[in-house]
C-alpha atoms as a PDB file:
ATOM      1  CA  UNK A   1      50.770  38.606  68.265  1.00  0.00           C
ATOM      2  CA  UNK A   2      52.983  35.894  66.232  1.00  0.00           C
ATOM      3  CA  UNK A   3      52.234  35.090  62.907  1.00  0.00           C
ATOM      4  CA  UNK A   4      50.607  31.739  62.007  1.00  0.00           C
ATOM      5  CA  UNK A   5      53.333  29.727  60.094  1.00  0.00           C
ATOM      6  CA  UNK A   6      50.674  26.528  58.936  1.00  0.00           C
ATOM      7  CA  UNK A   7      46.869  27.574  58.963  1.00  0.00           C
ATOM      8  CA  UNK A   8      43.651  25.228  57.671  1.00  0.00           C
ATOM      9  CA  UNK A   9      40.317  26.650  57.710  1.00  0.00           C
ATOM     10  CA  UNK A  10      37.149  24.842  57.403  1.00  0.00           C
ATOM     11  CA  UNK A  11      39.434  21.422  56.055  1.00  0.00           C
ATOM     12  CA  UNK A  12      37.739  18.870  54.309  1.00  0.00           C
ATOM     13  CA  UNK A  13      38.486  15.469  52.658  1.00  0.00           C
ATOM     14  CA  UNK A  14      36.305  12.971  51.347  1.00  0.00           C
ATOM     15  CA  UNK A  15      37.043   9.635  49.628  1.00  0.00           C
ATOM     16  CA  UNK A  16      34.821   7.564  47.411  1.00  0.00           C
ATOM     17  CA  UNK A  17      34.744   3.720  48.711  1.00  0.00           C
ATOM     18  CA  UNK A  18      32.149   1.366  47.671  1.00  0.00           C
ATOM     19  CA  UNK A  19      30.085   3.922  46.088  1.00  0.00           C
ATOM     20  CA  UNK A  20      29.373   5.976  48.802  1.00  0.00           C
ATOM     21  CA  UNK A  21      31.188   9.281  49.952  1.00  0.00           C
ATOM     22  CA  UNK A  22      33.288   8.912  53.160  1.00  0.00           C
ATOM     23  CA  UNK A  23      33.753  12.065  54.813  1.00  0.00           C
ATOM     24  CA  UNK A  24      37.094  11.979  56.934  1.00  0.00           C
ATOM     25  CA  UNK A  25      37.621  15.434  57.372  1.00  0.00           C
ATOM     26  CA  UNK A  26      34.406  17.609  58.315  1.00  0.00           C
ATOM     27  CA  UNK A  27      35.858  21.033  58.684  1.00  0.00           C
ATOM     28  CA  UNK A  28      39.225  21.056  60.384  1.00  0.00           C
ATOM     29  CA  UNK A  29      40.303  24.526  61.946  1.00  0.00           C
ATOM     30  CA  UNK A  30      43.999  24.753  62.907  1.00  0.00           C
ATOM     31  CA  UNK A  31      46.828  27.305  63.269  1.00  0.00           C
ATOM     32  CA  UNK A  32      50.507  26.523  64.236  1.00  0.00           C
ATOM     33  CA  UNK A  33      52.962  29.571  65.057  1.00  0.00           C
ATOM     34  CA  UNK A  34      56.646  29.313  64.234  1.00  0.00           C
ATOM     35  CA  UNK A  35      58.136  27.712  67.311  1.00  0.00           C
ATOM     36  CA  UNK A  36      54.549  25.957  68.562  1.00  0.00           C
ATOM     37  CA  UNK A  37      54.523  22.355  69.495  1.00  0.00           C
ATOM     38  CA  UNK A  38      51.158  20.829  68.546  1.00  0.00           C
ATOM     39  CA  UNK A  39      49.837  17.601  69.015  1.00  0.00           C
ATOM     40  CA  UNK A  40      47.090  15.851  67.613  1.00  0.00           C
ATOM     41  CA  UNK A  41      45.256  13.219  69.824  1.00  0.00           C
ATOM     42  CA  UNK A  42      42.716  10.634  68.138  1.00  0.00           C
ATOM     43  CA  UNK A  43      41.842   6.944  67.223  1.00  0.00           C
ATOM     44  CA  UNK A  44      43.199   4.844  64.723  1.00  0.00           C
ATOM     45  CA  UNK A  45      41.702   5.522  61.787  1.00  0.00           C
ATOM     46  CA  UNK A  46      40.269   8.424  62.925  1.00  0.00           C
ATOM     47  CA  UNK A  47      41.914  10.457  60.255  1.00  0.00           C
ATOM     48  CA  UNK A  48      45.088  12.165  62.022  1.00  0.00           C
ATOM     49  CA  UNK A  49      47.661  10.477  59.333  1.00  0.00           C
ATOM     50  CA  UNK A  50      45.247  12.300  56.652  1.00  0.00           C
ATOM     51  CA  UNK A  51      45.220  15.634  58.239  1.00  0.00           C
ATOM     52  CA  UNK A  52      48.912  15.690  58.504  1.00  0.00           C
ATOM     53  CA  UNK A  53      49.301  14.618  54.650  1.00  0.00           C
ATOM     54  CA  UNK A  54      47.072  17.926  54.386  1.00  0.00           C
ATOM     55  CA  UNK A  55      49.141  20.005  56.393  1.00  0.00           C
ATOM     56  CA  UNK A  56      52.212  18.456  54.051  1.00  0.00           C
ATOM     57  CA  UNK A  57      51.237  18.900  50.865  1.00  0.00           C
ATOM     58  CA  UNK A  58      51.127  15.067  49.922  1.00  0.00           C
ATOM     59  CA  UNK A  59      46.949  14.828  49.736  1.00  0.00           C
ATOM     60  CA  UNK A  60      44.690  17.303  48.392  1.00  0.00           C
ATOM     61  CA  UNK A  61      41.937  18.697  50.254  1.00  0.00           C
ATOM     62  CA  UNK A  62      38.167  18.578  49.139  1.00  0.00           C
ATOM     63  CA  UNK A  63      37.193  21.672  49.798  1.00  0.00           C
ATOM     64  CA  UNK A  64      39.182  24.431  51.641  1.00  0.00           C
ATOM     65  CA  UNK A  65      42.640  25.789  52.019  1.00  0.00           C
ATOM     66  CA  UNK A  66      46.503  25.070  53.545  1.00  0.00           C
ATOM     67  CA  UNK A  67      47.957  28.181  54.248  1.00  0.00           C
ATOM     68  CA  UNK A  68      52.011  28.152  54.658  1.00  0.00           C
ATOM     69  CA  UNK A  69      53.630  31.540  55.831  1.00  0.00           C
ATOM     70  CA  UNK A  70      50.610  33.371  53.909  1.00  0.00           C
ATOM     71  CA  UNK A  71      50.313  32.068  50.914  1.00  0.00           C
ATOM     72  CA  UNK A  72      47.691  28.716  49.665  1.00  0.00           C
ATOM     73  CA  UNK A  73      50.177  25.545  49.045  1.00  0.00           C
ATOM     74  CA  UNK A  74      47.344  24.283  47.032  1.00  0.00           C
ATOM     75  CA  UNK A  75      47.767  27.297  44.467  1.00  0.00           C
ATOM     76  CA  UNK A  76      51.480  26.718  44.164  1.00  0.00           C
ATOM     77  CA  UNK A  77      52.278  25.187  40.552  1.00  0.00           C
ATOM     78  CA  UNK A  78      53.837  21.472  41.116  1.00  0.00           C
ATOM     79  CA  UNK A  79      57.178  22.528  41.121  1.00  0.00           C
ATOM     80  CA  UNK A  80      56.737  24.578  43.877  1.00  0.00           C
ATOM     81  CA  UNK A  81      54.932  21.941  45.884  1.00  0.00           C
ATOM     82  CA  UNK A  82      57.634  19.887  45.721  1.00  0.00           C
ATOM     83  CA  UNK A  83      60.064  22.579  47.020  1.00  0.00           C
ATOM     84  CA  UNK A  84      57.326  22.895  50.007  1.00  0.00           C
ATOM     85  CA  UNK A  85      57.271  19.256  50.593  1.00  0.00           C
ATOM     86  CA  UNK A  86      61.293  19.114  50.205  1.00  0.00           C
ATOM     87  CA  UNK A  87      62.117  22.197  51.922  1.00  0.00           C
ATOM     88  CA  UNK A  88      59.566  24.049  54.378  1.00  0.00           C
ATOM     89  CA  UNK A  89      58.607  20.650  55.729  1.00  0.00           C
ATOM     90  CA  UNK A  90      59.893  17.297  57.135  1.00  0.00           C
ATOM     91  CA  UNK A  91      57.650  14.508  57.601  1.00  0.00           C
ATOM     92  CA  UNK A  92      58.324  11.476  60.327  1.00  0.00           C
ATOM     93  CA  UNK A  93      56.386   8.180  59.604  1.00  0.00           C
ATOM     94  CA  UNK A  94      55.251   5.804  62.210  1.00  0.00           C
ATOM     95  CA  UNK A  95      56.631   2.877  59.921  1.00  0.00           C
ATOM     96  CA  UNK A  96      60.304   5.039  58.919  1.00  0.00           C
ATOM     97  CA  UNK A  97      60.271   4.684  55.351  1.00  0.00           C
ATOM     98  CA  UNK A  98      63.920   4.171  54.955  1.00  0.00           C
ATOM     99  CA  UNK A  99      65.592   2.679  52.177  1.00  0.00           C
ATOM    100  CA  UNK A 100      66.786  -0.356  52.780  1.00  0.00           C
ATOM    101  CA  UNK A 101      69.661  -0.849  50.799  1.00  0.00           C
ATOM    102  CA  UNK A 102      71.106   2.438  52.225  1.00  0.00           C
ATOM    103  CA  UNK A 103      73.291   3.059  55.451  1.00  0.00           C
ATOM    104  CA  UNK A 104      71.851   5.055  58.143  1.00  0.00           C
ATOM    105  CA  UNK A 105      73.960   7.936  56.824  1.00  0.00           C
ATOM    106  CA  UNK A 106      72.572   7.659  53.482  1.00  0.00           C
ATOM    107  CA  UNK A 107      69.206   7.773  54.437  1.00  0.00           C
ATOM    108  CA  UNK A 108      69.694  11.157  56.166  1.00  0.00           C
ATOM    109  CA  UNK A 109      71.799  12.107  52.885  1.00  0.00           C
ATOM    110  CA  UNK A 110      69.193  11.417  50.699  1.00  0.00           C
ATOM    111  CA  UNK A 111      66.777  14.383  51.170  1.00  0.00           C
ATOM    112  CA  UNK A 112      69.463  16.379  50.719  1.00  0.00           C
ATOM    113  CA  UNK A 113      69.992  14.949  47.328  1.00  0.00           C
ATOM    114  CA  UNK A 114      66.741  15.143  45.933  1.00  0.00           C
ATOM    115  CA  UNK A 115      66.688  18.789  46.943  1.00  0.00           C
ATOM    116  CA  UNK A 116      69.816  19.971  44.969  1.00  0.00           C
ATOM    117  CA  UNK A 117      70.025  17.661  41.660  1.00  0.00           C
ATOM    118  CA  UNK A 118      72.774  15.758  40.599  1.00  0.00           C
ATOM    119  CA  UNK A 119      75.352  18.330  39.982  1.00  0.00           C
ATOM    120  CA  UNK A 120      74.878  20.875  42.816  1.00  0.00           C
ATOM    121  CA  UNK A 121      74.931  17.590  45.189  1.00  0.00           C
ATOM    122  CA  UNK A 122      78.152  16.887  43.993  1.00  0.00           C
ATOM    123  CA  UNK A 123      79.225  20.318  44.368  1.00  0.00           C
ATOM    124  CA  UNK A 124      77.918  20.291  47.944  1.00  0.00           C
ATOM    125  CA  UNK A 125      78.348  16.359  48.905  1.00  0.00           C
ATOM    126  CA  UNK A 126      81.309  16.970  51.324  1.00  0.00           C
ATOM    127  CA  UNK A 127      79.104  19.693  53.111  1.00  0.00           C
ATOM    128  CA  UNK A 128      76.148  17.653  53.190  1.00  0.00           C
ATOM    129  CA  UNK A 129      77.946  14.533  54.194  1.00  0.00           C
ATOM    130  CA  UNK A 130      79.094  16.697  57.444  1.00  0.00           C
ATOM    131  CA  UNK A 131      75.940  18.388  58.166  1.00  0.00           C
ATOM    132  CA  UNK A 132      74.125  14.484  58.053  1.00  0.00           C
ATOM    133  CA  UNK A 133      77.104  13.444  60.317  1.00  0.00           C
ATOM    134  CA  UNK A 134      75.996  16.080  62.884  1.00  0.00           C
ATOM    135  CA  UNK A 135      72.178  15.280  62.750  1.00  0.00           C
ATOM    136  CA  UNK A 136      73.071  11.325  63.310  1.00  0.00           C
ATOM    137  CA  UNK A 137      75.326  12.477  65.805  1.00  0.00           C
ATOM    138  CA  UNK A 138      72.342  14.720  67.338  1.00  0.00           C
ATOM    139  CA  UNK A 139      70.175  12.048  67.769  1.00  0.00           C
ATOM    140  CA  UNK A 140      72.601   9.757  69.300  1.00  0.00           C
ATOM    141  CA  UNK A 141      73.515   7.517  66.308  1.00  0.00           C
ATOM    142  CA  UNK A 142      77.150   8.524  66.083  1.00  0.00           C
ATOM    143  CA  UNK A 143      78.823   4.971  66.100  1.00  0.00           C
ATOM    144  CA  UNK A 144      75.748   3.712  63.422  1.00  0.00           C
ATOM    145  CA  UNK A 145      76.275   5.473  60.512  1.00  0.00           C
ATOM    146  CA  UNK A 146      77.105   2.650  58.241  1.00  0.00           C
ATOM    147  CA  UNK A 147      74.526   0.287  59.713  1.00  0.00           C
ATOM    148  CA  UNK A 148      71.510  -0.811  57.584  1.00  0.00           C
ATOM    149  CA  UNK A 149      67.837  -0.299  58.789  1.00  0.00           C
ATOM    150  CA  UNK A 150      68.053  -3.934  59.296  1.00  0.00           C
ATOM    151  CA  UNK A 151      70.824  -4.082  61.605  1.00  0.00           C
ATOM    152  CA  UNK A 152      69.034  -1.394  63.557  1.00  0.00           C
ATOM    153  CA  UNK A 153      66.619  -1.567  66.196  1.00  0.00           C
ATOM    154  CA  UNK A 154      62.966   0.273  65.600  1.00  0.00           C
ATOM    155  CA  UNK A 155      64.149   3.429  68.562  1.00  0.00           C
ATOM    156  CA  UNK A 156      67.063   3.503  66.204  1.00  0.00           C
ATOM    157  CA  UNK A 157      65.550   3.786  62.669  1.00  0.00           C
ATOM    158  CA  UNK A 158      62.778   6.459  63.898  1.00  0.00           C
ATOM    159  CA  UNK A 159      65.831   8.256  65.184  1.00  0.00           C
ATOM    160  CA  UNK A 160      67.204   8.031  61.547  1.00  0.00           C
ATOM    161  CA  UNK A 161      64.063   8.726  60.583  1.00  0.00           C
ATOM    162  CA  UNK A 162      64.071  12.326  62.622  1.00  0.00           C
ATOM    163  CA  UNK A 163      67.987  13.263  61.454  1.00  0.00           C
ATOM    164  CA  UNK A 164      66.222  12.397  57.485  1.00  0.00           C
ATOM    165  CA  UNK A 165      63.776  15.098  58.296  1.00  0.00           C
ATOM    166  CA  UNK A 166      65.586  17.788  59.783  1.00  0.00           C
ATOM    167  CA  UNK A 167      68.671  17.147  56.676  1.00  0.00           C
ATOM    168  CA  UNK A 168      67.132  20.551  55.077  1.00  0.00           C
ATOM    169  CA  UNK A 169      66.277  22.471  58.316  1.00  0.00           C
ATOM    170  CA  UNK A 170      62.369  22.584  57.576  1.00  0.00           C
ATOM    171  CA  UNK A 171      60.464  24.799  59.003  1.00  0.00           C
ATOM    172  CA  UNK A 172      58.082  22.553  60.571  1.00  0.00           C
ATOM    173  CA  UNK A 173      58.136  18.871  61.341  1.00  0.00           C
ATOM    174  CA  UNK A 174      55.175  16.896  60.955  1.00  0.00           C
ATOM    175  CA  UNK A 175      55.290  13.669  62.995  1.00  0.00           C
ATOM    176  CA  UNK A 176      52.943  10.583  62.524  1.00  0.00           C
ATOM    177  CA  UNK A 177      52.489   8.871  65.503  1.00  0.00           C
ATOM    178  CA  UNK A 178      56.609   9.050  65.896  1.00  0.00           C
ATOM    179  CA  UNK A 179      55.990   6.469  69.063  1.00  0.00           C
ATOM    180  CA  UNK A 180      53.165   3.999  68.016  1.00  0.00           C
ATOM    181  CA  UNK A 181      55.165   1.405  66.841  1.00  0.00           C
ATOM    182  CA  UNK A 182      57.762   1.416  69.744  1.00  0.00           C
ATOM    183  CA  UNK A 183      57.641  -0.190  73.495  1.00  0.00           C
ATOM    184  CA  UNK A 184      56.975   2.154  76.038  1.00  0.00           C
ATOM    185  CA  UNK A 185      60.948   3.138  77.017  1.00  0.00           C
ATOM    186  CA  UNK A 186      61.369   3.288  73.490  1.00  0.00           C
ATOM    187  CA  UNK A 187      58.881   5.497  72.922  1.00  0.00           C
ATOM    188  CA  UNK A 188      59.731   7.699  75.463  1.00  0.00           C
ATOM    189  CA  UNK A 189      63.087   8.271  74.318  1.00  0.00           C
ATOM    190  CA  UNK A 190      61.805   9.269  71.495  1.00  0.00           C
ATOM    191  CA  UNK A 191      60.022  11.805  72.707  1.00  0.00           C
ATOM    192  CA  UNK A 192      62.428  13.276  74.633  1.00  0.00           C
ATOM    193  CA  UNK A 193      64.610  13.845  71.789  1.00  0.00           C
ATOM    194  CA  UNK A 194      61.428  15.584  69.829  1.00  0.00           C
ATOM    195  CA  UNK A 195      61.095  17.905  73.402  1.00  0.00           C
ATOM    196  CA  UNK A 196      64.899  18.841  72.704  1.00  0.00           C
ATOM    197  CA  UNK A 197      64.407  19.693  69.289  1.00  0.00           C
ATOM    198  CA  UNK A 198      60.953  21.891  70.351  1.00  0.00           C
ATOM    199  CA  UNK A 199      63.031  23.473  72.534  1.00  0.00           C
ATOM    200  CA  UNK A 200      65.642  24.506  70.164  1.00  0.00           C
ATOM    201  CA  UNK A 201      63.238  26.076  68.406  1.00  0.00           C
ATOM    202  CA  UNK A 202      61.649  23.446  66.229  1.00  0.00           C
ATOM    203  CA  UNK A 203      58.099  24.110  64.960  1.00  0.00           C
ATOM    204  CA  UNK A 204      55.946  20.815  65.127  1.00  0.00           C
ATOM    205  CA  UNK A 205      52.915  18.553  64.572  1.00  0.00           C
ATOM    206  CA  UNK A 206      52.489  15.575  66.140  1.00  0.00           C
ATOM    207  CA  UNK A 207      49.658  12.827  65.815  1.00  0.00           C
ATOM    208  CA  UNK A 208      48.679  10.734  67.671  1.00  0.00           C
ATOM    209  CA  UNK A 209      47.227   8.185  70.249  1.00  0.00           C
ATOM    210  CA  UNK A 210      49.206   8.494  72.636  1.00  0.00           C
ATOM    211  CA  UNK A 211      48.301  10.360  75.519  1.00  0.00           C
ATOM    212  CA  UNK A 212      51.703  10.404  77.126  1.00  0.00           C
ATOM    213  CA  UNK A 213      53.015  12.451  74.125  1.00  0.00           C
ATOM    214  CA  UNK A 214      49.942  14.378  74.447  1.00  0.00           C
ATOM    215  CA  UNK A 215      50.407  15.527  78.147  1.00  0.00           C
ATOM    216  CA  UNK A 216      53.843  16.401  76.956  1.00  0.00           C
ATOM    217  CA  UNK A 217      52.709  18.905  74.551  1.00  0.00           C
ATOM    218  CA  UNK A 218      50.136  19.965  76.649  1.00  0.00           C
ATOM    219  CA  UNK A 219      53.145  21.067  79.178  1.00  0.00           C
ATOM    220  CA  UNK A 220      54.521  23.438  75.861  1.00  0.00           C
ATOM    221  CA  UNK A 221      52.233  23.999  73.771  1.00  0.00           C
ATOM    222  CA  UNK A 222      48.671  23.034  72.176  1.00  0.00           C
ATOM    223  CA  UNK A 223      46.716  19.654  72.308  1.00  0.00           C
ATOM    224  CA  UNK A 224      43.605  19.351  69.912  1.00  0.00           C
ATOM    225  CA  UNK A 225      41.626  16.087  69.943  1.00  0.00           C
ATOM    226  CA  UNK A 226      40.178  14.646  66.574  1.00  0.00           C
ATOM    227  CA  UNK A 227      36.909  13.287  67.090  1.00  0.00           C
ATOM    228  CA  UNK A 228      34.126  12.673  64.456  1.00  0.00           C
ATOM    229  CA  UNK A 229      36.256  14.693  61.694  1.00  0.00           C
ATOM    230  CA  UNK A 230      36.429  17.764  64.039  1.00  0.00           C
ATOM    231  CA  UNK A 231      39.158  19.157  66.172  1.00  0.00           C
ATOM    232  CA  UNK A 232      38.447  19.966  69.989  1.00  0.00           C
ATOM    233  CA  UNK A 233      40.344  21.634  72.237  1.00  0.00           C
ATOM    234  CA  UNK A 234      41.692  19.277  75.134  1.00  0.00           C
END
């Protein structure tokens, strides 16, 4: 039987707000195996974007565990959270989050620095420039490179967005609803690049509300629907 790569048992979060307790998170139960494509299928504000900031080390849980290749990222001093965050995982946002004073290229570049410090990037910076050349090139953003965000359209910065977290080949990509703020062809290119990647052997988690990206991991993998707090299976 594969080995779970990401497991959550019994996940909780909780915020404060107003002076009462809002419960988000009642007990989440979820297990991804190296290779799985999972997506996550709720509401807005139904808590998907919190579960994934879970899952990536960003938020802390209330009560409960994130287990990464067997051991709890929540025990891990904060150095070594921030090698899981940098290394083991790359995180797509709905809204990009690029900088935008940087090219295209630089975005992509820039995980790469903050993993290696100043002096081994400069060390490495011919390697890395090639390696960020190939992702842009991946994702069909070849002839963009020295573009700013804002001379690119929103199917082109997500696409950025994707080469930024696959610069330092993470073991699992967690994707927050990667389509919701595209049109519908858009979108759909979109994910059709993040079907190529799965099938190159790309471990991922994908929220969500839409249920076109749903059936498509439903074809390859595992669909769970967040209702109420709670995962069900679709």
């Amino acid at each position: 039987m594969p080995r779970d790569l990401l497991q959550a048992t019994s996940l909780k979060r909780s915020f404060h707000e107003g002076g009462r307790e809002l419960h988000v998170l009642r007990g989440i139960d979820i297990n991804v195996q190296r290779g799985q494509m999972v997506a996550i299928l709720g509401a807005s504000g139904s808590g998907k974007s919190t579960l994934l900031h879970l899952l990536g080390g960003f938020e802390r849980p209330t009560a409960c565990s994130v287990i990464f290749d067997g051991r709890n990222i929540y025990d891990l001093p904060g150095g070594k959270l921030d090698h899981y965050r940098n290394q083991h995982v790359g995180f797509v946002f709905q809204f990009y989050h690029l900088l935008p004073e940087l090219t295209a290229l630089e975005n992509v570049m820039i995980a790469a620095m903050i993993r290696r410090g100043p002096l081994s990037w400069l060390a490495g910076q011919g390697a890395t420039r090639q390696r960020a050349l190939a992702l842009l090139e991946r994702v069909g953003l070849r002839e963009r490179t020295r573009h700013r965000p804002a001379k690119l359209s929103g199917g082109e910065r997500q696409r950025v967005a994707i080469a930024r977290a696959l610069m330092n080949q993470p073991d699992v990509l967690l994707a927050d609803e990667p389509t919701g703020n595209l049109d519908r062809n858009t979108g759909a290119n979109i994910l059709q690049l993040l079907t190529e990647l799965h099938d190159e052997g790309q471990t991922m988690v994908i929220v969500t509300h839409d249920e076109h990206v749903a059936a498509r991991a439903e074809s390859r993998g595992s669909v769970r629907r967040l209702v109420d707090g709670q995962l069900d299976g679709l």
